[in-house]
Protein backbone atom coordinates (compact mmCIF):
# COMPACT_ATOMS: atom_id res chain seq x y z
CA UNK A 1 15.21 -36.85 33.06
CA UNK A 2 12.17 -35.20 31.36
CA UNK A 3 10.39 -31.96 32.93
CA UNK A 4 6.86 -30.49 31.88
CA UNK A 5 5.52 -27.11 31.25
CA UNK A 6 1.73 -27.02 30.70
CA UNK A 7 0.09 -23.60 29.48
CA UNK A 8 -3.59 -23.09 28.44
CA UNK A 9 -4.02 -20.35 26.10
CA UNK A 10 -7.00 -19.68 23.64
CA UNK A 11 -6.38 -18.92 20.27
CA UNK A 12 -8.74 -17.18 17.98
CA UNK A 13 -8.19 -17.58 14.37
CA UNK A 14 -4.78 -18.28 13.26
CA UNK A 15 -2.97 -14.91 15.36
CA UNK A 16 -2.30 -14.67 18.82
CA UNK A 17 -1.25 -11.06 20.05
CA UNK A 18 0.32 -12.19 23.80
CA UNK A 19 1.48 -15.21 25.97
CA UNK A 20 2.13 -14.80 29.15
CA UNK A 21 6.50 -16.23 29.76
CA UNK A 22 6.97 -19.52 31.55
CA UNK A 23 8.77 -18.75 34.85
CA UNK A 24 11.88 -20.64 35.60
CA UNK A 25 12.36 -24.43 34.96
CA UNK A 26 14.94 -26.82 36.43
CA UNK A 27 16.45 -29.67 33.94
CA UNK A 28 19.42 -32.10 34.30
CA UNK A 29 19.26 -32.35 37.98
CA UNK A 30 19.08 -28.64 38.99
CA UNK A 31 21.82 -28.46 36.75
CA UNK A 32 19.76 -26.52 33.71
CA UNK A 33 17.65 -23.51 34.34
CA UNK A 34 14.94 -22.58 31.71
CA UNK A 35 14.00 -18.92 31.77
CA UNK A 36 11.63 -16.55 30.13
CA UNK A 37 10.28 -19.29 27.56
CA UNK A 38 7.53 -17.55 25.46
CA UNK A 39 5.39 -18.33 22.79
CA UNK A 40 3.92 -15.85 20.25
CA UNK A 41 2.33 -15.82 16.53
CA UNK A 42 4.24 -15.17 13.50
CA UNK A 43 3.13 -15.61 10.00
CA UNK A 44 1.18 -18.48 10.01
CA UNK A 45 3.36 -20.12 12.91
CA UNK A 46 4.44 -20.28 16.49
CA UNK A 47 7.57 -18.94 17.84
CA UNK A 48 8.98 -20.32 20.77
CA UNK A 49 11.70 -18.36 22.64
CA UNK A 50 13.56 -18.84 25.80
CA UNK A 51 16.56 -18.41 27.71
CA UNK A 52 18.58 -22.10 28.74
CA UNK A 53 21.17 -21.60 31.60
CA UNK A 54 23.64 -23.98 31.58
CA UNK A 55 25.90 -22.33 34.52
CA UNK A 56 25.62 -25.00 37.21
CA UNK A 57 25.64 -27.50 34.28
CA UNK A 58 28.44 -30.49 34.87
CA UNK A 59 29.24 -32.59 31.56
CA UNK A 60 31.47 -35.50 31.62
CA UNK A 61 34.16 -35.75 28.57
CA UNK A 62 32.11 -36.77 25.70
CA UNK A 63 29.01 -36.62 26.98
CA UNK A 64 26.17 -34.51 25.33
CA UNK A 65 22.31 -33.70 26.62
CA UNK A 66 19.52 -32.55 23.91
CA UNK A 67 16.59 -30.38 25.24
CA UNK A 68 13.24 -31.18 23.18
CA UNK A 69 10.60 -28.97 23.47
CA UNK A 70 7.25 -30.35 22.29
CA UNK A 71 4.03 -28.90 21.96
CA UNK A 72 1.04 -31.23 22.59
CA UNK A 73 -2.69 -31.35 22.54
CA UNK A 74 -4.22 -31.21 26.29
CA UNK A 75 -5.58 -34.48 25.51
CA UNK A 76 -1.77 -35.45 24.63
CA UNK A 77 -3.46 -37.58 21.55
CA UNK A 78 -1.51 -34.88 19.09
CA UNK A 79 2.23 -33.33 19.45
CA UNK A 80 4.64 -31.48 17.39
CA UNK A 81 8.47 -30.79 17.87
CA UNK A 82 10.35 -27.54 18.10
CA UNK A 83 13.93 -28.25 16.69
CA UNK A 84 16.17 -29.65 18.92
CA UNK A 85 18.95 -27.94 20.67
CA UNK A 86 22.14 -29.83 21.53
CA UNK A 87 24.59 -29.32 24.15
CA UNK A 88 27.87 -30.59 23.92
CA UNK A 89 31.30 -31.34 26.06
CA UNK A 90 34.44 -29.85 24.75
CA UNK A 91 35.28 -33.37 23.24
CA UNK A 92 31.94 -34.02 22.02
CA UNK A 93 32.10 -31.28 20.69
CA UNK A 94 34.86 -31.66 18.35
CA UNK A 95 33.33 -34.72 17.57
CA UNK A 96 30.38 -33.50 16.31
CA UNK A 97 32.38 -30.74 13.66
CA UNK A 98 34.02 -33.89 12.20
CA UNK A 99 30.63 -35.56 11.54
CA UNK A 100 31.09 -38.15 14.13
CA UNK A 101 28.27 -37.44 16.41
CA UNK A 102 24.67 -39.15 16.36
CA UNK A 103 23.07 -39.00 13.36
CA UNK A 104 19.79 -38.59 14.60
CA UNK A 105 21.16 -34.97 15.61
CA UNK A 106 23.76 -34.10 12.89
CA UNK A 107 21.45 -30.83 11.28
CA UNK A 108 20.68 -29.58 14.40
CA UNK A 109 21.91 -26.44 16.82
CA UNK A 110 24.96 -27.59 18.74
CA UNK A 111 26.57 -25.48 21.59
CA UNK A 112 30.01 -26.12 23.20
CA UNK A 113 29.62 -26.15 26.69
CA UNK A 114 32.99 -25.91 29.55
CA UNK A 115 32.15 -26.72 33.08
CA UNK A 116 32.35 -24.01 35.26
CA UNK A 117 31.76 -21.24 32.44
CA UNK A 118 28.58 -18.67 33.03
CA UNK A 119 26.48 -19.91 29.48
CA UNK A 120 23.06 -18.69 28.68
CA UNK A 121 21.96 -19.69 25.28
CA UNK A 122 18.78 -17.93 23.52
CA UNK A 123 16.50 -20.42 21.80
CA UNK A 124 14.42 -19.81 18.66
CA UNK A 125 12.51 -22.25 16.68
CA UNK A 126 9.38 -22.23 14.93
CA UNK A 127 6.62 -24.22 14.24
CA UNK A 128 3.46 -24.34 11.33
CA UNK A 129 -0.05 -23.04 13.62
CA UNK A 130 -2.80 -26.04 13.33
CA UNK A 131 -6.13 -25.29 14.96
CA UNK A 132 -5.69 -28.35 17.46
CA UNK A 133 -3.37 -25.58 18.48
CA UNK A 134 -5.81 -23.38 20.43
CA UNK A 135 -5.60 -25.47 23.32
CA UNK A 136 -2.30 -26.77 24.33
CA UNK A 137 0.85 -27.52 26.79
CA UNK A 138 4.25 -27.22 26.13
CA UNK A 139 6.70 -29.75 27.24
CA UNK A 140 10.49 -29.43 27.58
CA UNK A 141 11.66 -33.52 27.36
CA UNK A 142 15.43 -34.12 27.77
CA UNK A 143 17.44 -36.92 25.77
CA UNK A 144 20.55 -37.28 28.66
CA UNK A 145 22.56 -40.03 26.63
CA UNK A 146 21.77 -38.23 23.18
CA UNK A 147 21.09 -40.86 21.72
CA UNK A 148 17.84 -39.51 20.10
CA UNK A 149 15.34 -42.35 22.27
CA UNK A 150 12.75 -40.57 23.79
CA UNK A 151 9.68 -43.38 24.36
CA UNK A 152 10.72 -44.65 27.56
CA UNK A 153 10.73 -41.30 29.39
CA UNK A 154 8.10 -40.65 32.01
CA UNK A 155 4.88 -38.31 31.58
CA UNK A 156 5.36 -35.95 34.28
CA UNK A 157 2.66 -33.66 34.65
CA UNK A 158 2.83 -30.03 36.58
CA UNK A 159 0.24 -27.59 37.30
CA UNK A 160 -2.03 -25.97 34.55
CA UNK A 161 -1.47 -21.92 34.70
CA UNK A 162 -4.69 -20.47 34.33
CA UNK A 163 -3.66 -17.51 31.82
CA UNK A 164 -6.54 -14.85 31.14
CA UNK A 165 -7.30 -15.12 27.15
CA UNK A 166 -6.27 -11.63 25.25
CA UNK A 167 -9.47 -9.63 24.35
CA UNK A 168 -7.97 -9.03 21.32
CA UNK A 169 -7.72 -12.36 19.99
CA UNK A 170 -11.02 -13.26 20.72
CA UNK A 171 -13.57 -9.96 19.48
CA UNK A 172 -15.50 -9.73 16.27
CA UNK A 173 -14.94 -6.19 14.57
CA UNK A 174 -17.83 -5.82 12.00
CA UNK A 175 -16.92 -2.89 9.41
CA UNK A 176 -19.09 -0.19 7.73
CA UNK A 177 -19.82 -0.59 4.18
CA UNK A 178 -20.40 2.36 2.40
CA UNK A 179 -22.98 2.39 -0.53
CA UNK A 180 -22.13 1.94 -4.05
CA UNK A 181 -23.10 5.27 -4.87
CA UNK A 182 -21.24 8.59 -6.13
CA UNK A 183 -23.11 11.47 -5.25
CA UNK A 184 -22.91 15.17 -6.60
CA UNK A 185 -20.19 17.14 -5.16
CA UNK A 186 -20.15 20.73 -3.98
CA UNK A 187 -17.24 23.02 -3.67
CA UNK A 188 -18.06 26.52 -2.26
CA UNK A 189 -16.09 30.02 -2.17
CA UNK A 190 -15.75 33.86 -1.57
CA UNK A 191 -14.31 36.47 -3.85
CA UNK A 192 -14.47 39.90 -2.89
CA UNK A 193 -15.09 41.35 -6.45
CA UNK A 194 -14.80 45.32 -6.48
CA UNK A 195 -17.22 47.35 -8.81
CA UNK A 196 -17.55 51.10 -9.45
CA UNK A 197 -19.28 53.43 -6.73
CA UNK A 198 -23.13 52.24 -7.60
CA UNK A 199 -21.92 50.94 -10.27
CA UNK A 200 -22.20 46.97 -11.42
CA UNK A 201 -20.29 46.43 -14.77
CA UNK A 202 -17.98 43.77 -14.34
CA UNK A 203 -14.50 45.12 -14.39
CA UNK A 204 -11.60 41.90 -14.75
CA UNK A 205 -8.86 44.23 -14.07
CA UNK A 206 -10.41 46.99 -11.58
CA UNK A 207 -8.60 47.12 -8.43
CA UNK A 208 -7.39 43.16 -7.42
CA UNK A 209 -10.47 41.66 -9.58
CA UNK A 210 -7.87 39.65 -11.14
CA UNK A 211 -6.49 37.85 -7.82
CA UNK A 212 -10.36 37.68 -6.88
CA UNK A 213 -11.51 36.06 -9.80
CA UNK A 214 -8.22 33.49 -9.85
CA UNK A 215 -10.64 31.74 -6.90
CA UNK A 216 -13.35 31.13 -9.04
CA UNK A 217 -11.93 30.63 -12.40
CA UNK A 218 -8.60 28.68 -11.10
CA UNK A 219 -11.02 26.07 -10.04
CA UNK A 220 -13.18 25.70 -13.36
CA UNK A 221 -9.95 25.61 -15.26
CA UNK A 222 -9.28 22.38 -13.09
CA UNK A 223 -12.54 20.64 -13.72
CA UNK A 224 -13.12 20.97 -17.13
CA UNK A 225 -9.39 20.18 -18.66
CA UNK A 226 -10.15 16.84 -16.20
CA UNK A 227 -12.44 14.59 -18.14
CA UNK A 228 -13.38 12.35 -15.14
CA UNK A 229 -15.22 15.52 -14.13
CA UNK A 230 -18.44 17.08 -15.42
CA UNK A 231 -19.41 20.36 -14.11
CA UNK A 232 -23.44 20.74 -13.03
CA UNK A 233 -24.62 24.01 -12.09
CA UNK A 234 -22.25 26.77 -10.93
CA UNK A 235 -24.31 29.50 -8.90
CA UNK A 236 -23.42 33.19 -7.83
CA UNK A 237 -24.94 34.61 -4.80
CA UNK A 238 -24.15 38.20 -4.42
CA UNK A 239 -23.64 40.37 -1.03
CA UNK A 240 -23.83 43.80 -0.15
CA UNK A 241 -23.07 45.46 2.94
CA UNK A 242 -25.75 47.69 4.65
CA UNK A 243 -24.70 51.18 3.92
CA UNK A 244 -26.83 53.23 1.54
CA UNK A 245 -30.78 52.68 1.33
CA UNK A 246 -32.05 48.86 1.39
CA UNK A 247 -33.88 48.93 -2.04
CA UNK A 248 -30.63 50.37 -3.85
CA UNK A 249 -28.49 47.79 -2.51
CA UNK A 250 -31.09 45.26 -3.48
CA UNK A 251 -30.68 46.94 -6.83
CA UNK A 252 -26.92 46.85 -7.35
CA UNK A 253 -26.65 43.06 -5.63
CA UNK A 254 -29.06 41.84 -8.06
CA UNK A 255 -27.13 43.36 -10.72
CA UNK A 256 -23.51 42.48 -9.58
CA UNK A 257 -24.25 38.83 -9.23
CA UNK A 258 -25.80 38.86 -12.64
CA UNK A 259 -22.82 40.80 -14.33
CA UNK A 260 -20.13 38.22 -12.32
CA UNK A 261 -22.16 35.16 -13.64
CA UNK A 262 -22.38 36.59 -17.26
CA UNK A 263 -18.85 36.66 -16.73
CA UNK A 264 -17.84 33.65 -16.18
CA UNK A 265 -20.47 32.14 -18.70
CA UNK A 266 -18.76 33.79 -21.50
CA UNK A 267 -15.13 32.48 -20.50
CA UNK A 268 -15.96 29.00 -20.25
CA UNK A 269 -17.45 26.55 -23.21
CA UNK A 270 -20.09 24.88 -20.54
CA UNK A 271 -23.96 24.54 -21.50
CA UNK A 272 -25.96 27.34 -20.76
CA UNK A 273 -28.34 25.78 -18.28
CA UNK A 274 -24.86 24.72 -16.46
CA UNK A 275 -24.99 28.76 -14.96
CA UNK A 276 -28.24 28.85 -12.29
CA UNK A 277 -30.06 32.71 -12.30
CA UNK A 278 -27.93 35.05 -9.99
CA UNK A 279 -28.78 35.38 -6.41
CA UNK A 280 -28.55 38.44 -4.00
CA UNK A 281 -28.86 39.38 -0.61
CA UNK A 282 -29.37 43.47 -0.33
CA UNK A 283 -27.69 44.06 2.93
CA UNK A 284 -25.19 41.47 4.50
CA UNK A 285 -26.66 41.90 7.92
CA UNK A 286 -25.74 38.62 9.26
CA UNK A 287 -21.89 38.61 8.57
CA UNK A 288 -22.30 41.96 10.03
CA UNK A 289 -23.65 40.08 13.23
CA UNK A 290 -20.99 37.71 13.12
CA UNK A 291 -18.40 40.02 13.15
CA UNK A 292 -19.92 42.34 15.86
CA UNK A 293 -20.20 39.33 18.07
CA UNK A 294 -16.76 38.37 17.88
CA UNK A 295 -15.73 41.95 18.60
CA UNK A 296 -14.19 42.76 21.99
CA UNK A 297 -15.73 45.89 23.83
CA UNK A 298 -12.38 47.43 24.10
CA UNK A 299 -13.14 47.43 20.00
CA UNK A 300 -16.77 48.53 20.34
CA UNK A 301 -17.66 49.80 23.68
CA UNK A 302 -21.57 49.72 22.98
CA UNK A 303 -21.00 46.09 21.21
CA UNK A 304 -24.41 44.88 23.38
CA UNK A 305 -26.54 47.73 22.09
CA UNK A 306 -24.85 47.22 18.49
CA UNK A 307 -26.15 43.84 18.17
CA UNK A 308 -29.28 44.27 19.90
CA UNK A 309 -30.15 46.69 16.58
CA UNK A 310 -28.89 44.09 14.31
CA UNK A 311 -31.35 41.55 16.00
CA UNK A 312 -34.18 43.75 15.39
CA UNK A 313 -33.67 44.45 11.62
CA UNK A 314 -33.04 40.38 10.90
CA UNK A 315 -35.95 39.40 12.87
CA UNK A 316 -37.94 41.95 10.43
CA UNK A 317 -36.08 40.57 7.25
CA UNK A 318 -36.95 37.12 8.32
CA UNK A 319 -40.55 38.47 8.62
CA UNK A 320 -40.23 39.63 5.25
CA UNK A 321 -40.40 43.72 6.91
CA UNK A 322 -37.50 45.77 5.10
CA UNK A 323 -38.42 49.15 5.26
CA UNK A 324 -37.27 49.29 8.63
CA UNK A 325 -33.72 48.49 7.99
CA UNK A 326 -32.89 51.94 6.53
CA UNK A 327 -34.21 53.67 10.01
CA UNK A 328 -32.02 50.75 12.27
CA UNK A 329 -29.23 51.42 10.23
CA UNK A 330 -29.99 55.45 10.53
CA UNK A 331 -30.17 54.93 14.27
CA UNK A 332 -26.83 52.87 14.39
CA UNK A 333 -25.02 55.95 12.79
CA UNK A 334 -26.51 58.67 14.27
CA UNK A 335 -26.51 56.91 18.14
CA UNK A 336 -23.33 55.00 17.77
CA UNK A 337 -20.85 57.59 15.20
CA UNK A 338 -17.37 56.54 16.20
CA UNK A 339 -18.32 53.06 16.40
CA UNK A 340 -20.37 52.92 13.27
CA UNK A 341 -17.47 54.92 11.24
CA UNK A 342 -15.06 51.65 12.98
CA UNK A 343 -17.16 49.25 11.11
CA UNK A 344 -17.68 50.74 7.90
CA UNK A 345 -14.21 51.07 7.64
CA UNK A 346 -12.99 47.34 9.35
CA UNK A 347 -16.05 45.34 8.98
CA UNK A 348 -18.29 46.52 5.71
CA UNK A 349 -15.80 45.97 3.00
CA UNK A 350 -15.78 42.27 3.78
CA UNK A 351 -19.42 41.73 4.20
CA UNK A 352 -19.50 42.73 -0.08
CA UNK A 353 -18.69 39.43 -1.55
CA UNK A 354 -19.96 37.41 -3.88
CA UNK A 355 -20.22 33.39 -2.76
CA UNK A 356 -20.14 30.75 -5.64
CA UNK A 357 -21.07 27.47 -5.71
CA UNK A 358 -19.97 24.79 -8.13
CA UNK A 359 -21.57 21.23 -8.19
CA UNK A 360 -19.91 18.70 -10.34
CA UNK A 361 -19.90 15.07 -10.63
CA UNK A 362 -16.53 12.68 -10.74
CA UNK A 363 -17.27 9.67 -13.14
CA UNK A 364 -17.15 5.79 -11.32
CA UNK A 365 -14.36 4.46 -11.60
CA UNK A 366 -13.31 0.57 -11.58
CA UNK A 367 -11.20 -1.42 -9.11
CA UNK A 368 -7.96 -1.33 -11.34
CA UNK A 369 -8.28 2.57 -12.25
CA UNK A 370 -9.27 3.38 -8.36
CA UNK A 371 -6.14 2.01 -6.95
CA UNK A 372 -4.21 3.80 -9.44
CA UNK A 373 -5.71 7.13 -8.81
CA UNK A 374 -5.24 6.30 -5.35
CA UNK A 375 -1.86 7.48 -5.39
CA UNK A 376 -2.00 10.54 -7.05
CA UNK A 377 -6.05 12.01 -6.58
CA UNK A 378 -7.55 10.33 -3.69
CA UNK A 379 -9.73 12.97 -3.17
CA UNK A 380 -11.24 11.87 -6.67
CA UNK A 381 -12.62 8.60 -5.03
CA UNK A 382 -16.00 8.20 -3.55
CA UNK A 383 -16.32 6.52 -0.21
CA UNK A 384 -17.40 3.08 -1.62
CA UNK A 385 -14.71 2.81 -4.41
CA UNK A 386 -11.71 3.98 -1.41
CA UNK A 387 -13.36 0.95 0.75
CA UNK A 388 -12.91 -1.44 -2.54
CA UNK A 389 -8.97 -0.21 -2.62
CA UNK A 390 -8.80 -0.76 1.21
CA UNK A 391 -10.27 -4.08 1.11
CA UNK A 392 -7.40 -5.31 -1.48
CA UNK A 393 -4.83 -5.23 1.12
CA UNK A 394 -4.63 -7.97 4.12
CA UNK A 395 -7.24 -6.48 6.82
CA UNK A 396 -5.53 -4.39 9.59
CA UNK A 397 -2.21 -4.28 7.44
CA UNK A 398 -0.28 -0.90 7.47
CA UNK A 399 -1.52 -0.51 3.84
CA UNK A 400 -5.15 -1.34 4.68
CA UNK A 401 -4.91 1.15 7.79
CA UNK A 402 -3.01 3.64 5.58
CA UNK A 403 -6.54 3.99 3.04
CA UNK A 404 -8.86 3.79 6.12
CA UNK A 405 -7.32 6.54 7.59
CA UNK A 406 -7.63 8.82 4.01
CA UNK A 407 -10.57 8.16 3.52
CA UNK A 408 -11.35 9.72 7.01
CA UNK A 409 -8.97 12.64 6.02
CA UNK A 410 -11.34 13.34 2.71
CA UNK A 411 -14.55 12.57 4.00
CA UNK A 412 -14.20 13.53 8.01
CA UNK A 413 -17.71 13.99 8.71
CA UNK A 414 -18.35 10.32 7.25
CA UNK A 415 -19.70 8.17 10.39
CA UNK A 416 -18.96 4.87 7.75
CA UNK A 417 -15.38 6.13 7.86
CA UNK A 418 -15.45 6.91 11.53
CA UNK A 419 -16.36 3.20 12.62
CA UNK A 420 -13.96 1.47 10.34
CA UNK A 421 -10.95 3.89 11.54
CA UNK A 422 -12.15 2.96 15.21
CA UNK A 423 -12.26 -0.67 14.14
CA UNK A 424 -8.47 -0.45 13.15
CA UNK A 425 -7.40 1.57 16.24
CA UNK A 426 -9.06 -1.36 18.49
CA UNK A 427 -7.83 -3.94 16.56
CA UNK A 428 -4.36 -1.94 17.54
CA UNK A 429 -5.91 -2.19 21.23
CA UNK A 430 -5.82 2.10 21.11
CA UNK A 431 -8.82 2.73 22.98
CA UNK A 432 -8.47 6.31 23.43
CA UNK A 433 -8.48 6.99 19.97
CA UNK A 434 -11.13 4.43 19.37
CA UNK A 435 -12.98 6.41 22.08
CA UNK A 436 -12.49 9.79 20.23
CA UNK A 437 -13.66 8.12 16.87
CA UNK A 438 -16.69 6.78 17.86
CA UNK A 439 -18.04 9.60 19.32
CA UNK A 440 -19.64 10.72 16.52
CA UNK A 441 -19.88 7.53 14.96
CA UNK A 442 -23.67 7.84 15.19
CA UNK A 443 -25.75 4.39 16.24
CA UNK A 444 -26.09 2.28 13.60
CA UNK A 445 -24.99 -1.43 14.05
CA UNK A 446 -21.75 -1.70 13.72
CA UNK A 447 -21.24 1.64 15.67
CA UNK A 448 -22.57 -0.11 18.25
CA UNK A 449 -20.99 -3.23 17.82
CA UNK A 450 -17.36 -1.28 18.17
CA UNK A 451 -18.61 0.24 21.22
CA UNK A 452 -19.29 -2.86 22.65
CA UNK A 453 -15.54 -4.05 22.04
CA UNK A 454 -14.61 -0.46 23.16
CA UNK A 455 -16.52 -1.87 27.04
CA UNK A 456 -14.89 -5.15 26.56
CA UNK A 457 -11.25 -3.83 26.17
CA UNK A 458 -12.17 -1.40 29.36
CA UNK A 459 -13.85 -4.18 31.06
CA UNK A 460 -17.02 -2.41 31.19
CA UNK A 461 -18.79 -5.67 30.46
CA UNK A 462 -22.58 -4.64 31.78
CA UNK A 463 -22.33 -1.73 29.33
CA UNK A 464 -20.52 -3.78 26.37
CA UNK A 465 -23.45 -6.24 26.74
CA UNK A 466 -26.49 -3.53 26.57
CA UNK A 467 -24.38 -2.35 22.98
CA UNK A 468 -24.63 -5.71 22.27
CA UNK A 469 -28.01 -6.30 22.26
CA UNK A 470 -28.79 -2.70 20.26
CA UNK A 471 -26.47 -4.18 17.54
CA UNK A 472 -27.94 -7.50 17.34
CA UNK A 473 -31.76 -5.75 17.05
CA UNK A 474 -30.24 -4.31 13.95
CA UNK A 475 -29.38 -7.33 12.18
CA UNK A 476 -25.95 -7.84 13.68
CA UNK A 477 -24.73 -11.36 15.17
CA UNK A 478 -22.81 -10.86 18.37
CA UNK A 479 -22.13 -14.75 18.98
CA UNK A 480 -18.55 -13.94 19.51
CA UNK A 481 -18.16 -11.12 21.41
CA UNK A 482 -20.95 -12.24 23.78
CA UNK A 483 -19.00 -15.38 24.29
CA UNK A 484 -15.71 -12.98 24.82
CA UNK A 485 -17.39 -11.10 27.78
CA UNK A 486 -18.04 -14.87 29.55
CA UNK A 487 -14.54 -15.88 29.11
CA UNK A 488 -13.36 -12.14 30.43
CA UNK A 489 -15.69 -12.23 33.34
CA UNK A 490 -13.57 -14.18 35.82
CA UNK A 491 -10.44 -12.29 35.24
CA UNK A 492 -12.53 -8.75 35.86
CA UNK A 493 -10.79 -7.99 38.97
CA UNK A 494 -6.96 -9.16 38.17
């Protein structure tokens, strides 16, 4: 007796992420029940899995059956062969572990098998993936007097189960490339340096100048002992809070900034035109803003008026006015005393800082010397040279995935790194996080392009086919995933 299980499924590549299980077949007269039989990729091959009940089965002394399961082209012009699995009587049985059973079934799987004992027995076998493959039905053929002659046996066909193909299998995920190009880096910081009442001599061990200057000079130390790193310009912008009259603070700003940059010119061996000229702003009125702002009004019960004078005296610095500050601040004092004594003592001391800015360049670095530094200074890679390091593991591996995500971690506002972390969490069929990703993925092709899969997964398949047609305006072919949204089309509604 010989029984047929046809399946269509469409393959694409080599890697197929779901197949739908074969319900139950009936063998050896009713007497052998095939359950759950599945087929799924695995490295290159198919795996074939499936439950055989042999419960009802009735086996006469010496008498064995063999269950073939054969995979063949829908044509039937091509098959291949699982292995075999043999099932034999008590005395067959025995037979068979003395080595006198058929040889045409000697190195297969043999099970004993009592009449009237519950057996289920879990099949696995395996089989190399061809691309004839893509297409195909299985077939479960039974060899009743084992004797390994299955020609004469009957083609009995059954029903073709119209499975819906996996999206997953089918799309085309294009990746950013980022551009071989390593730009200037910046690194930017605050130390709250304290100098003398009107006073702007630079004073290392003055109050906590030390901790203060451990920001700036704790860094430097860093880049020049490294000598993949070459240190550009390092500038010193200088703050003052708005106390005291406009032009002195302009005065002692200037001044400060120019004493903490002489400062850390003389304890470093860098070029000269490395330091850029000191910068200042006289009165720190926009931290002061900032701070007011996020103020409650149990904290400043006139915080609306507050900032409505700060408003006034930025508008006039922006219009280049700054006699008037003096007055506004005069005003703020006199009209608002408790409050204005709150803020010079909670708010002004942190509004005197003095911002630095460090640009510095990290050398290129080959393939070999990338991956190494990989594992130890990642950050030290430039967007192209992480995607070379990614791009030596198998696509989609856990490695591969493991840079992609990194390089998001170091460079988060990177829309190159955006779409190919979205590419990875589709390809993993997460479409919430793909959604999250590519929201600020911006619109260039392949943004677009991972949208469009984004739709397909969702089955939004009017909007997955306008992204579709933006990405192929930019240079993008969309063959595939066009041809996906056909073949999803008629299972939209199951």
């Amino acid at each position: 007796m010989y029984t047929t299980i046809k399946l269509r499924h469409i393959l694409a590549g080599l890697f197929v992420v779901a197949f739908h299980p074969l319900f139950a077949q009936t063998l050896s007269d009713g007497q052998t029940v095939v359950k759950n039989a599945l087929i799924t990729p695995r490295d290159n091959q198919l795996l074939l899995t499936m439950d055989v009940c042999l419960d009802e089965l009735r086996l006469k002394n010496k008498q064995s059956v063999v269950l073939h399961p054969v995979l063949t082209s829908l044509d039937n012009t091509r098959r291949v062969a699982f292995d075999p699995m043999v099932i034999d009587s008590h005395a067959q049985y025995v037979l068979y572990q003395r080595g006198q059973s058929n040889e045409a079934y000697s190195n297969v799987r043999h099970v004993k098998h009592k009449n009237k004992k519950p057996l289920t027995v879990p099949y696995v076998s395996t089989i190399p993936y061809e691309s004839w493959m893509d297409s195909y039905q299985l077939l479960l053929e039974e060899d009743l007097c084992a004797c390994g002659d299955l020609s004469s046996m009957p083609y009995v066909p059954s029903l073709l189960r119209d499975v819906p193909p996996n999206p997953l299998d089918l799309i085309s995920l294009v990746n950013a490339t980022p551009a071989p190009v390593k730009p200037t880096l910046n690194l930017h910081g605050s130390a709250f340096i304290n100098f003398v009442v009107n006073r702007w001599e630079m004073k290392p061990d003055y109050m906590d100048n030390r901790r203060e200057l451990r920001k700036i000079t704790d860094t430097l130390d860093i880049m020049v002992q490294d000598p993949n790193i070459t240190v550009r310009e390092v500038k010193i912008h200088g703050w003052a809070s708005p106390e005291s009259p406009y032009q002195h603070n302009s005065m002692l700003a200037t001044n400060r900034a120019k004493s903490l940059t002489d400062y850390v010119r003389k304890t470093y061996d860098l070029p000269a035109d490395v330091f850029a000229p000191a910068e200042a702003t006289p009165e720190n009125w926009i931290g002061l803003r900032q701070a007011v702002s996020e103020m409650t009004f149990s904290e400043l019960p006139h915080r609306t008026e507050i900032l409505q004078i700060i408003d006034k005296v930025l508008a006039d610095l922006d219009r280049g006015v700054t006699n008037q500050a003096d007055r506004d601040e005069q005003t703020l004092k006199t009209k608002y005393s408790e409050e204005y004594r709150y803020l010079l003592q909670n708010v002004y001391p942190s509004l005197r800082r003095s911002d630095y800015d460090i640009s510095f360049d990290i050398r290129k670095f080959t393939l070999e010397e990338a991956k190494k530094i990989y594992t130890t200074r990642p950050h030290h890679l430039s967007l192209h040279e992480l995607w070379q390091v990614a791009n030596t593991y198998e696509p989609y591996s856990d490695e591969y995935n493991q840079v992609v995500q990194k390089t998001l971690n170091i460079y988060p506002d990177s829309t190159v790194a955006l779409i190919n972390l979205a590419n990875v969490a589709l390809h993993q069929g997460d479409k919430l996080k793909a959604e999250t990703l590519l929201k600020d993925a911006g619109e260039s092709a392949e943004a677009l392009n991972a949208r469009a899969v984004l739709y397909i997964l969702q089955k939004r398949y009017d909007e997955a086919s306008l992204m579709l047609d933006r990405a192929e305006k930019l240079g993008i072919d969309v063959s595939r995933n066009r041809e996906v949204i056909q073949k999803m089309i008629p299972y939209k509604d199951r």
